[in-house]
N, C-alpha and C. Protein backbone atom coordinates (compact mmCIF):
# COMPACT_ATOMS: atom_id res chain seq x y z
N UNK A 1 -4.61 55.70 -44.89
CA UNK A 1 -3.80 56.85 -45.34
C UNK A 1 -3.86 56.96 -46.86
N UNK A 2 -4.53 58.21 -47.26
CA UNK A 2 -4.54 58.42 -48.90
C UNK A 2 -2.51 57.75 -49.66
N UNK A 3 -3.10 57.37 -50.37
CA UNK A 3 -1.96 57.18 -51.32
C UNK A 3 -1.12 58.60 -51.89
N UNK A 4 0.39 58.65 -51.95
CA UNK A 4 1.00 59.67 -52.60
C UNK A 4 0.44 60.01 -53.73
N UNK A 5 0.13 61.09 -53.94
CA UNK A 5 0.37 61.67 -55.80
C UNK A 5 0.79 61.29 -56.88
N UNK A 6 0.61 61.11 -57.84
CA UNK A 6 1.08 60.20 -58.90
C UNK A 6 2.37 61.60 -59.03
N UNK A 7 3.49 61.39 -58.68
CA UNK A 7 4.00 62.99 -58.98
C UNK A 7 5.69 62.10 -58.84
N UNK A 8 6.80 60.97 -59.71
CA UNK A 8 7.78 60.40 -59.61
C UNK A 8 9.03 61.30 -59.00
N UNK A 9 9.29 60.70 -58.16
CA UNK A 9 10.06 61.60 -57.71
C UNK A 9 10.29 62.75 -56.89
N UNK A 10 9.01 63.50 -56.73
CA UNK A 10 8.88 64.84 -56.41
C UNK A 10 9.44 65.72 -57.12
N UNK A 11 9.69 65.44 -58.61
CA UNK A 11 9.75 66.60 -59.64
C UNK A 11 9.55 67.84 -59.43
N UNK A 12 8.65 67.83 -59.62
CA UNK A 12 7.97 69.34 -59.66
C UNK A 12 7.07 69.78 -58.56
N UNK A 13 6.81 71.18 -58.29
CA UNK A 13 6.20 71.29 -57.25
C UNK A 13 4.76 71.59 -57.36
N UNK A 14 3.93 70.83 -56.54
CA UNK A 14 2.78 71.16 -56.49
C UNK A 14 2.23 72.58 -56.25
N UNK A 15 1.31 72.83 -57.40
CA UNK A 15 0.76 74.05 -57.64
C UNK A 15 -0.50 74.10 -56.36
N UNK A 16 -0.52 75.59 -56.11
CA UNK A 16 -1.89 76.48 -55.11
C UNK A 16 -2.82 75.83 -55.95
N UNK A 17 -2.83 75.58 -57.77
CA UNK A 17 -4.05 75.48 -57.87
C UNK A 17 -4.64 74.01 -57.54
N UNK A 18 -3.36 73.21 -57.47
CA UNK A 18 -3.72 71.49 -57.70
C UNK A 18 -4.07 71.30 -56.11
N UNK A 19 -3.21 71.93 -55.35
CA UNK A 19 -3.77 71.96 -53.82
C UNK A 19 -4.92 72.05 -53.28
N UNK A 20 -5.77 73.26 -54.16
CA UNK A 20 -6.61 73.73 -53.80
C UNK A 20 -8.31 72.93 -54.34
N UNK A 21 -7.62 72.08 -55.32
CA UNK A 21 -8.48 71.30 -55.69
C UNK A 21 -8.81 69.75 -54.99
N UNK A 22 -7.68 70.07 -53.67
CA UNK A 22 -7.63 68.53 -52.57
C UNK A 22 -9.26 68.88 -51.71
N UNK A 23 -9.63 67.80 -51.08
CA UNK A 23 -10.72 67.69 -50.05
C UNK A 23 -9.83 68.38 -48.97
N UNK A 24 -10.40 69.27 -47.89
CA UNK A 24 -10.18 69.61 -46.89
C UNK A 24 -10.19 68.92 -45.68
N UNK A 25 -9.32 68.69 -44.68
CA UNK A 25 -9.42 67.70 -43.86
C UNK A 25 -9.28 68.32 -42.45
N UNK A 26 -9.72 68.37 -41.39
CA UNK A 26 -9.79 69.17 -40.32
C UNK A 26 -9.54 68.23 -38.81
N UNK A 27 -8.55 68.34 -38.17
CA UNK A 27 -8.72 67.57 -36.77
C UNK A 27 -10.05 66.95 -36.33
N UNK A 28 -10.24 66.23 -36.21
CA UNK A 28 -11.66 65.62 -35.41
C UNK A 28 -11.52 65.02 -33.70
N UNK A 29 -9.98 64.70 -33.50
CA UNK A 29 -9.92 64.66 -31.96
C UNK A 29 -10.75 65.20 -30.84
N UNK A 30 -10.21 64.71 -29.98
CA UNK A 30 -9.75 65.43 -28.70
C UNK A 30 -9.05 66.67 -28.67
N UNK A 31 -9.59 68.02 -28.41
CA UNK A 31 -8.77 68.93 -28.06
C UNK A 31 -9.26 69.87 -26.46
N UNK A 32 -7.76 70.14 -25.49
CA UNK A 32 -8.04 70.28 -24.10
C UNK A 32 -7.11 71.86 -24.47
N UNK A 33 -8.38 72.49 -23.81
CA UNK A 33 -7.51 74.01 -23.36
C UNK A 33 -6.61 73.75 -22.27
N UNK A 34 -5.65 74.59 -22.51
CA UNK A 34 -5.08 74.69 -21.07
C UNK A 34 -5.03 76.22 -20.37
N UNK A 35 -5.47 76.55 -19.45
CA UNK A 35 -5.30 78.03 -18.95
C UNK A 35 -4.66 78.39 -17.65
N UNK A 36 -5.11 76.67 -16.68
CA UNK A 36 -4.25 77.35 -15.59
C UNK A 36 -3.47 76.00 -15.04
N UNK A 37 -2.78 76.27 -14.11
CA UNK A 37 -1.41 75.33 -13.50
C UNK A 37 -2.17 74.22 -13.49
N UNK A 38 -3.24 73.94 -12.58
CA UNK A 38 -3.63 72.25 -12.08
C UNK A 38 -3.98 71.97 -13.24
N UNK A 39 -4.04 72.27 -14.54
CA UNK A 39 -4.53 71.79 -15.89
C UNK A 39 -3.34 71.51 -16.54
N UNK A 40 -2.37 72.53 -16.26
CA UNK A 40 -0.88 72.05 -17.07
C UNK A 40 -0.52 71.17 -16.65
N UNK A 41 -0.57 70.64 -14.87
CA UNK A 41 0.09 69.54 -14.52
C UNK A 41 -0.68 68.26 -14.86
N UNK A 42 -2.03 68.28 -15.32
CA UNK A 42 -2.98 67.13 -15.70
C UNK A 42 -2.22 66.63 -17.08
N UNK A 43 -2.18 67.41 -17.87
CA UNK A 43 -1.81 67.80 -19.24
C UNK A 43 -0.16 66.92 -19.62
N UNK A 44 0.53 67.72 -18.76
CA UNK A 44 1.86 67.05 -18.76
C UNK A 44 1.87 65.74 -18.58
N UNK A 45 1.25 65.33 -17.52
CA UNK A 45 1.47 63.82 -16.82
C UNK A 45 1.04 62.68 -18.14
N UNK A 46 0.21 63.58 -18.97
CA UNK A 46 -0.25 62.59 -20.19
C UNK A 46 0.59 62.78 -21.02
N UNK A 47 1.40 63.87 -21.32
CA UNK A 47 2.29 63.85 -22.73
C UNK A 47 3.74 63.82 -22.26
N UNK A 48 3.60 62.90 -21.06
CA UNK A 48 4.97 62.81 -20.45
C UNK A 48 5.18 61.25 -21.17
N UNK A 49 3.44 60.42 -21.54
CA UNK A 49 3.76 59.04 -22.26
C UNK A 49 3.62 59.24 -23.15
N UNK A 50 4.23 60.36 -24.10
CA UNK A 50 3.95 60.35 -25.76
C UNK A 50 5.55 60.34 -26.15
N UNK A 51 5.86 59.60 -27.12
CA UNK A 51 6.88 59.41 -28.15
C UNK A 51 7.04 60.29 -28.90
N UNK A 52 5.68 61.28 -29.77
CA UNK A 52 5.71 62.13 -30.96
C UNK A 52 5.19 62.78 -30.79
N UNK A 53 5.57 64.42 -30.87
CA UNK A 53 4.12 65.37 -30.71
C UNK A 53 4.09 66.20 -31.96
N UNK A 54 3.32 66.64 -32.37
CA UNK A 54 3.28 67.54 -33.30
C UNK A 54 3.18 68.97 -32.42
N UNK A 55 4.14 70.35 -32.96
CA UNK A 55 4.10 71.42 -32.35
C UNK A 55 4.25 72.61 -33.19
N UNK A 56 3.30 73.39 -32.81
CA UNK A 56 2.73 74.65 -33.23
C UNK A 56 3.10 75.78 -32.63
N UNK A 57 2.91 76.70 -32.57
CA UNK A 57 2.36 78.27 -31.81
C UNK A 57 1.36 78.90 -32.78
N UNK A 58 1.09 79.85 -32.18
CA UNK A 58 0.42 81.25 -33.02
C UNK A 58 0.56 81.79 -32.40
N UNK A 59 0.76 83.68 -33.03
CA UNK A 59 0.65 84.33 -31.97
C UNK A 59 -0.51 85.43 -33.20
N UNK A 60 -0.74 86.62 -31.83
CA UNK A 60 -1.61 87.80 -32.55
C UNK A 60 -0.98 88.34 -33.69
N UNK A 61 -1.53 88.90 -35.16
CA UNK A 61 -0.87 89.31 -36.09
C UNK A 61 -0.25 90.83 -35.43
N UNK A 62 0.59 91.10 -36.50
CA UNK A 62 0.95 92.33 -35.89
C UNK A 62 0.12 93.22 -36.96
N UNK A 63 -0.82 94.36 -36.57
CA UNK A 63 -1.80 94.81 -37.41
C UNK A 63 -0.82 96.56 -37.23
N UNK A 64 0.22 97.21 -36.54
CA UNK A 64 1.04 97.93 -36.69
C UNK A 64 2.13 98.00 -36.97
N UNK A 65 2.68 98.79 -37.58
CA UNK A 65 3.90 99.10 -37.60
C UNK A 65 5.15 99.05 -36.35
N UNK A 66 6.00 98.08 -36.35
CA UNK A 66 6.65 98.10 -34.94
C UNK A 66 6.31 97.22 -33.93
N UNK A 67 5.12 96.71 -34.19
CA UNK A 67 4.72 95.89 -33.08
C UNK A 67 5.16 94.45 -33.49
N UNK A 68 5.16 93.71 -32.26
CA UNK A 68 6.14 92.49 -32.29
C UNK A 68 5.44 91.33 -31.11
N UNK A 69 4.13 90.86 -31.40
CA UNK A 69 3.42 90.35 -30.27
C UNK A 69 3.92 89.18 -29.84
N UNK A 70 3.80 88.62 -28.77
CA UNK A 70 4.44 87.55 -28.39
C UNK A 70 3.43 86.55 -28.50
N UNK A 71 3.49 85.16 -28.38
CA UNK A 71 3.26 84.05 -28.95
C UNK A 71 2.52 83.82 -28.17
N UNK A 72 0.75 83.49 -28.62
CA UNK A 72 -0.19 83.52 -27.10
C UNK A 72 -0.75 81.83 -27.50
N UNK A 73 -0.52 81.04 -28.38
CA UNK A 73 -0.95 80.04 -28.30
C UNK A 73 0.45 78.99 -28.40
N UNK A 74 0.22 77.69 -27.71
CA UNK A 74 1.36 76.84 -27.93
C UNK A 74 0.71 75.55 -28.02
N UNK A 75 0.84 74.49 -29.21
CA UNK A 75 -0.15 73.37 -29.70
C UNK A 75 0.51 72.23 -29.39
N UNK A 76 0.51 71.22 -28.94
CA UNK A 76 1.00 69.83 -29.09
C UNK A 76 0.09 68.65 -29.36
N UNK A 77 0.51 67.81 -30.09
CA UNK A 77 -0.16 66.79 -30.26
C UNK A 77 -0.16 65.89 -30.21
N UNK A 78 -0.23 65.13 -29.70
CA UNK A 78 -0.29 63.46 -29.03
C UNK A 78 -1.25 62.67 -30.33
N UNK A 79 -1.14 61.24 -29.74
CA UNK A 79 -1.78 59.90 -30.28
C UNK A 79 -3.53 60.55 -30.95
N UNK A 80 -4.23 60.92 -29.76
CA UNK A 80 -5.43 61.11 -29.19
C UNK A 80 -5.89 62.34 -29.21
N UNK A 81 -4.71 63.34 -28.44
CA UNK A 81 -5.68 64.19 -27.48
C UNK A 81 -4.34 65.51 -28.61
N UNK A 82 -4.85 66.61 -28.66
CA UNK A 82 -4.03 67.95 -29.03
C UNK A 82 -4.12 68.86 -27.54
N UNK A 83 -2.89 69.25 -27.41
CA UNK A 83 -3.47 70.56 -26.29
C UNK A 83 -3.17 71.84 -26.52
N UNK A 84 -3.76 72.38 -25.72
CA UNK A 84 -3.91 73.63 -26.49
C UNK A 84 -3.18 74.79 -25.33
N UNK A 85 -1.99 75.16 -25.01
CA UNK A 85 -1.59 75.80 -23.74
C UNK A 85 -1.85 77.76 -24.32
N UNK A 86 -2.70 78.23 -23.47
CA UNK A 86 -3.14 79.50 -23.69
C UNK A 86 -2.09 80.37 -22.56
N UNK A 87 -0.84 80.89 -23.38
CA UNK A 87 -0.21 81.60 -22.41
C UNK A 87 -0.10 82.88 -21.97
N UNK A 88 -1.20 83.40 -22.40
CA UNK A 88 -1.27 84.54 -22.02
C UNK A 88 -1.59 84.66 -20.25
N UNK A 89 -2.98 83.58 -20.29
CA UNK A 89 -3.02 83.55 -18.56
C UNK A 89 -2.14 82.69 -17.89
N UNK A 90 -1.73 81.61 -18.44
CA UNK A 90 -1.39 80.95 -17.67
C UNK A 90 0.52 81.09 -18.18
N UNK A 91 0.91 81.68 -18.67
CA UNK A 91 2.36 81.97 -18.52
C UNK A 91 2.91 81.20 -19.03
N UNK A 92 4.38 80.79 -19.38
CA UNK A 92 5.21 79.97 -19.57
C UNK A 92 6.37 79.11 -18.66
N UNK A 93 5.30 78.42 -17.87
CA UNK A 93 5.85 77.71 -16.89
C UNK A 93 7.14 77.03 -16.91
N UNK A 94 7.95 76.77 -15.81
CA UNK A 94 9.07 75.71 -16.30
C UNK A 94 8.85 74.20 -16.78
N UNK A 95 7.60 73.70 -16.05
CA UNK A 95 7.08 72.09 -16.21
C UNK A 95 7.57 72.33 -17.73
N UNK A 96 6.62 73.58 -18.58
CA UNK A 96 6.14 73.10 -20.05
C UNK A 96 7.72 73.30 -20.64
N UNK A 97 8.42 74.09 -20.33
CA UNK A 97 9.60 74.57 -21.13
C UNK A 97 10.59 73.27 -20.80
N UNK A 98 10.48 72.86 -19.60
CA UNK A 98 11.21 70.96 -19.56
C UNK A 98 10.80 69.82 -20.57
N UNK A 99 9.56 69.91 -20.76
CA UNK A 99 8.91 69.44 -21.63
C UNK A 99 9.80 69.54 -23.56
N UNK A 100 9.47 70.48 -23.57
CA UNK A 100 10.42 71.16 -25.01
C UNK A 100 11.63 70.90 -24.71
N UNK A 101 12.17 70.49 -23.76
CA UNK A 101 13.60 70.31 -23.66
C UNK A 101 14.24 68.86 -23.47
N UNK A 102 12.74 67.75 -23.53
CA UNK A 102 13.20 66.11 -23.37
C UNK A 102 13.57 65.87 -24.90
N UNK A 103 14.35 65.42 -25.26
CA UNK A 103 15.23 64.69 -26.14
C UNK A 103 14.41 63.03 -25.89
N UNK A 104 13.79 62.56 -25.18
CA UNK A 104 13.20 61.60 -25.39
C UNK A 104 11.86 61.33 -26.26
N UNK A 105 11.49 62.66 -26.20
CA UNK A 105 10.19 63.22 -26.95
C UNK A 105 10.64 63.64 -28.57
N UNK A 106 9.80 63.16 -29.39
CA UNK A 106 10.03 64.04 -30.46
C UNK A 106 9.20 65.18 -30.35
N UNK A 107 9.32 66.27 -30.83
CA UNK A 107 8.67 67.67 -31.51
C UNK A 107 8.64 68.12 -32.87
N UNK A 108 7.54 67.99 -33.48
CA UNK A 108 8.22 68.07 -34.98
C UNK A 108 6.99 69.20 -35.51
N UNK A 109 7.25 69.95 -36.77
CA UNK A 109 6.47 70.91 -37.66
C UNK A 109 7.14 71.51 -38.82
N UNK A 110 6.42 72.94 -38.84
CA UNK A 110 6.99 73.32 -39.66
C UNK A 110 7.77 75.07 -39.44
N UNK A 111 9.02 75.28 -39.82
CA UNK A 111 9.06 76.46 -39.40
C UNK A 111 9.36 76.75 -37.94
N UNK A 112 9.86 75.36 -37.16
CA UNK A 112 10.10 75.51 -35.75
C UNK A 112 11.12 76.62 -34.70
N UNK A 113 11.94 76.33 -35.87
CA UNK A 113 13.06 77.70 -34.96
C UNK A 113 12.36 79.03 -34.72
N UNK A 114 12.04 79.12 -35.71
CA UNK A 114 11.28 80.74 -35.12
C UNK A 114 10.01 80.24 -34.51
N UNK A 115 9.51 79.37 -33.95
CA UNK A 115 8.53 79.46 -32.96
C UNK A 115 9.18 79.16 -31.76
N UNK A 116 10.39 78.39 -31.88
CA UNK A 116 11.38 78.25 -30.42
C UNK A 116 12.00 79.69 -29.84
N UNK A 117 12.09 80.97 -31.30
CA UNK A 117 12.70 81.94 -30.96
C UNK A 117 11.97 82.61 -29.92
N UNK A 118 10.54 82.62 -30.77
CA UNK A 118 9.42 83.37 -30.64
C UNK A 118 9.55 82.92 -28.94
N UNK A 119 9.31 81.98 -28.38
CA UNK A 119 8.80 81.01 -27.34
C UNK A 119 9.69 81.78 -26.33
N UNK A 120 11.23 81.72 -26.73
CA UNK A 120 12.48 82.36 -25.56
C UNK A 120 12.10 83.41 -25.35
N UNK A 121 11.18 84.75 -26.19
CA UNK A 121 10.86 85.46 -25.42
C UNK A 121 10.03 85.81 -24.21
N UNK A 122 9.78 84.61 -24.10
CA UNK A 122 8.72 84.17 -22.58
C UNK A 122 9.83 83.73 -21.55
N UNK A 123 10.45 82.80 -21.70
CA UNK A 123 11.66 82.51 -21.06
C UNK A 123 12.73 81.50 -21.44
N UNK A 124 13.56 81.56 -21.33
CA UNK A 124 14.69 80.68 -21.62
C UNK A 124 14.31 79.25 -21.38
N UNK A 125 15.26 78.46 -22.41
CA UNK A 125 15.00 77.05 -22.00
C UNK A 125 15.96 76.08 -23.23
N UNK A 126 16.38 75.17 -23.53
CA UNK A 126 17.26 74.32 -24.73
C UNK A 126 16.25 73.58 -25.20
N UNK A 127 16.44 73.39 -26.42
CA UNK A 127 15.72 72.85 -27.10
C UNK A 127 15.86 71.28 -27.47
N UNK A 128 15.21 70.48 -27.26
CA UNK A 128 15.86 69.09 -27.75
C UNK A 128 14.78 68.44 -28.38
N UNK A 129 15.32 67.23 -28.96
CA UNK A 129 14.53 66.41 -30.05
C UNK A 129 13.55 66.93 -30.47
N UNK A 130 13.88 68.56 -31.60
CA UNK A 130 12.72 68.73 -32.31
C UNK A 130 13.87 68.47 -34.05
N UNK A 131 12.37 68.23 -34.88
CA UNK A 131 12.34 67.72 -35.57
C UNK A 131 12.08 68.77 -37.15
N UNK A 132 12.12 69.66 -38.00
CA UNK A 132 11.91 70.51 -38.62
C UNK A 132 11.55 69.79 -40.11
N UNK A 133 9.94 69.71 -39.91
CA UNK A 133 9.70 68.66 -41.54
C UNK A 133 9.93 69.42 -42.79
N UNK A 134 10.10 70.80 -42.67
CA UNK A 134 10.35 71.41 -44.22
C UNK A 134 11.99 70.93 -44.47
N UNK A 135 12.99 71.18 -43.63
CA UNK A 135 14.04 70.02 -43.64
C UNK A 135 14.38 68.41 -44.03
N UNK A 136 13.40 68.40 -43.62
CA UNK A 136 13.66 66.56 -44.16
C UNK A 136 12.57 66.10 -45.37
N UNK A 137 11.94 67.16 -45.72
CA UNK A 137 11.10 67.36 -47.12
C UNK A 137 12.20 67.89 -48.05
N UNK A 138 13.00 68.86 -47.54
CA UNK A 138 13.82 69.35 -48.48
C UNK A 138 15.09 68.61 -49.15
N UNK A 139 15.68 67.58 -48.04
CA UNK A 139 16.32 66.26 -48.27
C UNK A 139 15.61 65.18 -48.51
N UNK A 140 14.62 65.07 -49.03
CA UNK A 140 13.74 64.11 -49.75
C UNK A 140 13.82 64.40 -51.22
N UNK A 141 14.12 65.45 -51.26
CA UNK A 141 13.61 66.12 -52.85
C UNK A 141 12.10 66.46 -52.93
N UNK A 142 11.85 66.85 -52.07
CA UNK A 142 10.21 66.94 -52.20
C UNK A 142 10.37 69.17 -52.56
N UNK A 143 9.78 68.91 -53.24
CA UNK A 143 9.71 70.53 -53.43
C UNK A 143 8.64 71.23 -52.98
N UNK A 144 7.85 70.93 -52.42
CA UNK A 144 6.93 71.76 -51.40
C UNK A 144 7.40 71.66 -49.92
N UNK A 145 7.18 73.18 -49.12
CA UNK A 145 8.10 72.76 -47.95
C UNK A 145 6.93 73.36 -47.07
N UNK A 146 6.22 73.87 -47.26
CA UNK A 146 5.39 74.26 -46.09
C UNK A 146 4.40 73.50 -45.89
N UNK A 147 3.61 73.70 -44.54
CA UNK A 147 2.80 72.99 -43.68
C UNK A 147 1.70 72.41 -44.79
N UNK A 148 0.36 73.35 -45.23
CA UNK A 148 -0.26 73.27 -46.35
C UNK A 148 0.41 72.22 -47.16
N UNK A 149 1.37 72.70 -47.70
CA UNK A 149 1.40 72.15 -49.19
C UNK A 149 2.11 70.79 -48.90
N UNK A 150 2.55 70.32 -47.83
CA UNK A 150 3.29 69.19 -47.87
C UNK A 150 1.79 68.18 -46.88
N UNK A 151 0.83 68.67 -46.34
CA UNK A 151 -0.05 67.70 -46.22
C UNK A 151 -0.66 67.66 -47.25
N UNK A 152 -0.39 68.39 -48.49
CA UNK A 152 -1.39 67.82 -50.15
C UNK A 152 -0.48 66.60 -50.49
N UNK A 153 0.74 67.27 -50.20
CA UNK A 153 1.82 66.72 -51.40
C UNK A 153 1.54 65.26 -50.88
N UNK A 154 1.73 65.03 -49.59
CA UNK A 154 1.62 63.56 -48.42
C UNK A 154 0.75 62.56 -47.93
N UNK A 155 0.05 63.73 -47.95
CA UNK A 155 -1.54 63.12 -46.82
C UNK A 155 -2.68 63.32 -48.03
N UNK A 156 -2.38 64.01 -49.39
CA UNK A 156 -3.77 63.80 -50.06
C UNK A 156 -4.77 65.03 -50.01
N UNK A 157 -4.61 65.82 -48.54
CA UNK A 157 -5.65 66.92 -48.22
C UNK A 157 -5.10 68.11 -47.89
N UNK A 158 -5.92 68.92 -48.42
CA UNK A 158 -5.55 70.67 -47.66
C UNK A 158 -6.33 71.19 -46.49
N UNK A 159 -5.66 71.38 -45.91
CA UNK A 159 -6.10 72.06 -44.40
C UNK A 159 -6.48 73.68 -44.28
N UNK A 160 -7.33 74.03 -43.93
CA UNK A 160 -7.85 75.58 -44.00
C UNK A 160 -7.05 76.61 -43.45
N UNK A 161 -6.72 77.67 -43.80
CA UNK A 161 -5.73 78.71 -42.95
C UNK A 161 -6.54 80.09 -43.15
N UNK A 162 -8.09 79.93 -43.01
CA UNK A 162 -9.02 81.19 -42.86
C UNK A 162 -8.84 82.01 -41.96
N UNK A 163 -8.17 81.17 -40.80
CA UNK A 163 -8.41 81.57 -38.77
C UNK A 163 -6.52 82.36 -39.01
N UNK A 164 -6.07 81.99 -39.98
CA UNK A 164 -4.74 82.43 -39.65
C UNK A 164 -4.16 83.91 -39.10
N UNK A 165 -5.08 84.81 -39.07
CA UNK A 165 -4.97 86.00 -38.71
C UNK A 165 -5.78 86.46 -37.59
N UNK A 166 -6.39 85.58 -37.54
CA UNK A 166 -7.34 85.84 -35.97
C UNK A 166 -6.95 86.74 -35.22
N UNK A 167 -7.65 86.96 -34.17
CA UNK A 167 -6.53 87.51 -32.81
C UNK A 167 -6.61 86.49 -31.96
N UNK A 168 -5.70 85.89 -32.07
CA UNK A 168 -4.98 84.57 -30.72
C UNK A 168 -4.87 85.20 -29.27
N UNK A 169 -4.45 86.26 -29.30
CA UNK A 169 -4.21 87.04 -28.07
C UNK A 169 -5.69 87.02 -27.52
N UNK A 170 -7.06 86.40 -27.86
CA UNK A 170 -8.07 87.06 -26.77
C UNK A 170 -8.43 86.19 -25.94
N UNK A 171 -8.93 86.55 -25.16
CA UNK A 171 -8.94 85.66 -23.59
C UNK A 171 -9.83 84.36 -24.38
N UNK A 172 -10.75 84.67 -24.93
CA UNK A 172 -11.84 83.86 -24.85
C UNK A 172 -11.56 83.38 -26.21
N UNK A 173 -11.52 82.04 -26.56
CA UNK A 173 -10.99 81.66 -27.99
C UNK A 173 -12.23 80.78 -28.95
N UNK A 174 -12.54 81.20 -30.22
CA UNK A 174 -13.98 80.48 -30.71
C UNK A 174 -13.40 79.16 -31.13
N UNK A 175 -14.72 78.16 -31.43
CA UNK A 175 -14.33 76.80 -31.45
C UNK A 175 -13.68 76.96 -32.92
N UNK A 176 -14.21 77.73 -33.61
CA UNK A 176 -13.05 78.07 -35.49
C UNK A 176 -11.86 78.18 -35.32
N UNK A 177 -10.97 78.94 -33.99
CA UNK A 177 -10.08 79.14 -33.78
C UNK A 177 -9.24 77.90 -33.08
N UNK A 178 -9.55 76.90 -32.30
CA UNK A 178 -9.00 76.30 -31.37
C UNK A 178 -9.48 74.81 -32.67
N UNK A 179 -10.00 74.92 -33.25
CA UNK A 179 -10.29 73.56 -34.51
C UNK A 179 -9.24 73.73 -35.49
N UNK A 180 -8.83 75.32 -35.65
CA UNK A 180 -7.69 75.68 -36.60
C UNK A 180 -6.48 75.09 -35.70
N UNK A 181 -6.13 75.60 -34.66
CA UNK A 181 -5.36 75.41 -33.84
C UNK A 181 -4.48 73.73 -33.70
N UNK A 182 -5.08 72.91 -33.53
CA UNK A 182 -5.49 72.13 -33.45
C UNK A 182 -4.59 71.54 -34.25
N UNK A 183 -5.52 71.55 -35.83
CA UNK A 183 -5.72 70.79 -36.93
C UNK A 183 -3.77 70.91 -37.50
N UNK A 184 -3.45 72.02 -37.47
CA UNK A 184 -1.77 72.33 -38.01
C UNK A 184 -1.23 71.58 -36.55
N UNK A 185 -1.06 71.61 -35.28
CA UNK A 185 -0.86 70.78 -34.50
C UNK A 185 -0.27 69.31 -35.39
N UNK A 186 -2.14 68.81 -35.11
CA UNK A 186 -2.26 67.55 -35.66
C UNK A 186 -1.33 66.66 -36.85
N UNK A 187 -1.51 67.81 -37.96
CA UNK A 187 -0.88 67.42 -39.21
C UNK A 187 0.50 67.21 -38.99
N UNK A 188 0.93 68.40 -38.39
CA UNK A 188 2.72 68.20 -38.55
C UNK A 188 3.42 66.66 -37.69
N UNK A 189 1.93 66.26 -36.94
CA UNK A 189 2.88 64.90 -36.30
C UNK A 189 2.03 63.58 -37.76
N UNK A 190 1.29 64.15 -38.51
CA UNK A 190 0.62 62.99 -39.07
C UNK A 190 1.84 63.24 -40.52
N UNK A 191 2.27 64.53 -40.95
CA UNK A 191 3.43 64.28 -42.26
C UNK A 191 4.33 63.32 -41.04
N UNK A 192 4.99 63.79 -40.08
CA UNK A 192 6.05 62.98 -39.87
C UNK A 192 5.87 61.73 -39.94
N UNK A 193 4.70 61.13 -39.49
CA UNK A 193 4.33 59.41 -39.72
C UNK A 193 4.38 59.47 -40.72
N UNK A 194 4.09 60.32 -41.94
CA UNK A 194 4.20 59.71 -43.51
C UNK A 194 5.68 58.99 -43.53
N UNK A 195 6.42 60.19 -43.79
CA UNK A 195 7.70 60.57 -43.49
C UNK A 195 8.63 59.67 -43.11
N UNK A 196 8.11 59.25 -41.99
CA UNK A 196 8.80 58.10 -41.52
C UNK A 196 8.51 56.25 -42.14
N UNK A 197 6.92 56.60 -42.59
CA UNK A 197 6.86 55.43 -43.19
C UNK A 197 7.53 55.35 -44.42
N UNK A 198 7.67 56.42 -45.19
CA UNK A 198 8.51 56.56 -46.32
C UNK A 198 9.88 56.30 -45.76
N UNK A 199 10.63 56.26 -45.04
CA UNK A 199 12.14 55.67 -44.53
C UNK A 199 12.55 56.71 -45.02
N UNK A 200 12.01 58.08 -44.60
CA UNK A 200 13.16 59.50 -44.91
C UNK A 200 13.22 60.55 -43.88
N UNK A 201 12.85 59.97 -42.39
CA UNK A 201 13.33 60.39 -41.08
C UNK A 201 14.68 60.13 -40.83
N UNK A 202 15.35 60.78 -40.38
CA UNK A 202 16.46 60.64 -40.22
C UNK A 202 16.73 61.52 -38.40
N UNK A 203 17.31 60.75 -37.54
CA UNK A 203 17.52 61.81 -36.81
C UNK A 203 18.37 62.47 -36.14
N UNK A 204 19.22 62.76 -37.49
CA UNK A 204 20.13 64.04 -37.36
C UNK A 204 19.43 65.07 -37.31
N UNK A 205 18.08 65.09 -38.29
CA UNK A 205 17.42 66.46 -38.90
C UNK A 205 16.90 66.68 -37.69
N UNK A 206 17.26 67.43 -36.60
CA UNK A 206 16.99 67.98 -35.40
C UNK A 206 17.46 69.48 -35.00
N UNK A 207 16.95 70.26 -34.32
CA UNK A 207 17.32 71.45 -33.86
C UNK A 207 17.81 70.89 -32.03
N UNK A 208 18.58 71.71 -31.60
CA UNK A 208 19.39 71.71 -30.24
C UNK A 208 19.57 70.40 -29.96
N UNK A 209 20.34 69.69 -30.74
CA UNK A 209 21.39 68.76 -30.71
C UNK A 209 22.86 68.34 -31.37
């Protein structure tokens, strides 16, 4: 694990430009689509033995006025393996929404409530043991709070956000897209291991508990 920043304290906040001058670092895992049921239930049975996941969405940009697309990708990330649940075909099952709702599991990222919001518009469900790292960055004193800038500030590297506007919504997803996918997954469970090795997890800093 790269060493912190020479930066005491978390003073000041790391600049776009000092960021941008980090090596880029990209998931290299395991990553499993998911599209239909006998794949969700494969899927589950493995991240039913995970302790920590890192969790994402994306959805399609909204390229109109008024429009309000719903959330067609949902990311988790395990030890090993990231998955990748594509809900447009395959829906928002109850298995997965039980899942988001074990309190034995962590869930952690960035910006989570509004992807939990985003998520209820598929269907209802409580939220437990998630984890919100721009929160417990922000009670660190760390002054960078987003995804990007807190794997410079942490991990040493910047992660690409070229794919960020994609269209997520299409059936058929390119490997640029599902490597992007992925990779923000990945990170948000690799700050929390920082995080935690730094002894500044705490777990109060939780949503639906």
């Amino acid at each position: 694990m790269p060493m912190l920043p020479e930066r005491p304290g978390f003073d000041e906040r790391m600049s776009r430009e000092e960021i941008n001058c980090l090596p880029i670092r990209r998931y290299s895992g395991e990553i499993v689509l998911i599209r239909k049921l006998d794949q969700l239930i494969s899927a589950l049975a493995d991240l039913a033995d995970e302790k920590l996941l890192g969790f994402d969405t994306e959805t399609r940009p909204n390229f109109q006025k008024g429009q309000n697309n719903l959330p067609a990708l949902l990311q988790l990330a395990g030890e090993k393996t990231v998955y990748i649940f594509q809900l447009n075909p395959l829906g928002f099952p109850g298995e997965l929404r039980r899942l988001l709702a074990d309190p034995a599991i962590v869930k952690t990222g960035v910006a989570v409530d509004f992807d939990l919001l985003q998520l209820k518009r598929l269907g209802s469900f409580q939220e437990e043991g998630f984890v919100e790292l721009a929160t417990v960055a922000r009670e660190s004193g760390i002054k960078n709070h987003g995804l990007r800038s807190l794997a410079a500030v942490l991990l040493g590297f910047r992660i690409s956000k070229s794919a960020q506007r994609s269209n997520w919504g299409t059936n058929i997803l390119t490997e640029k897209q599902l490597l992007y996918a992925a990779t923000d997954a990945w990170v948000g469970r690799e700050i929390y291991l920082r995080l935690e090795e730094m002894g500044v997890i705490y777990p109060e800093i939780t949503l639906g508990q």
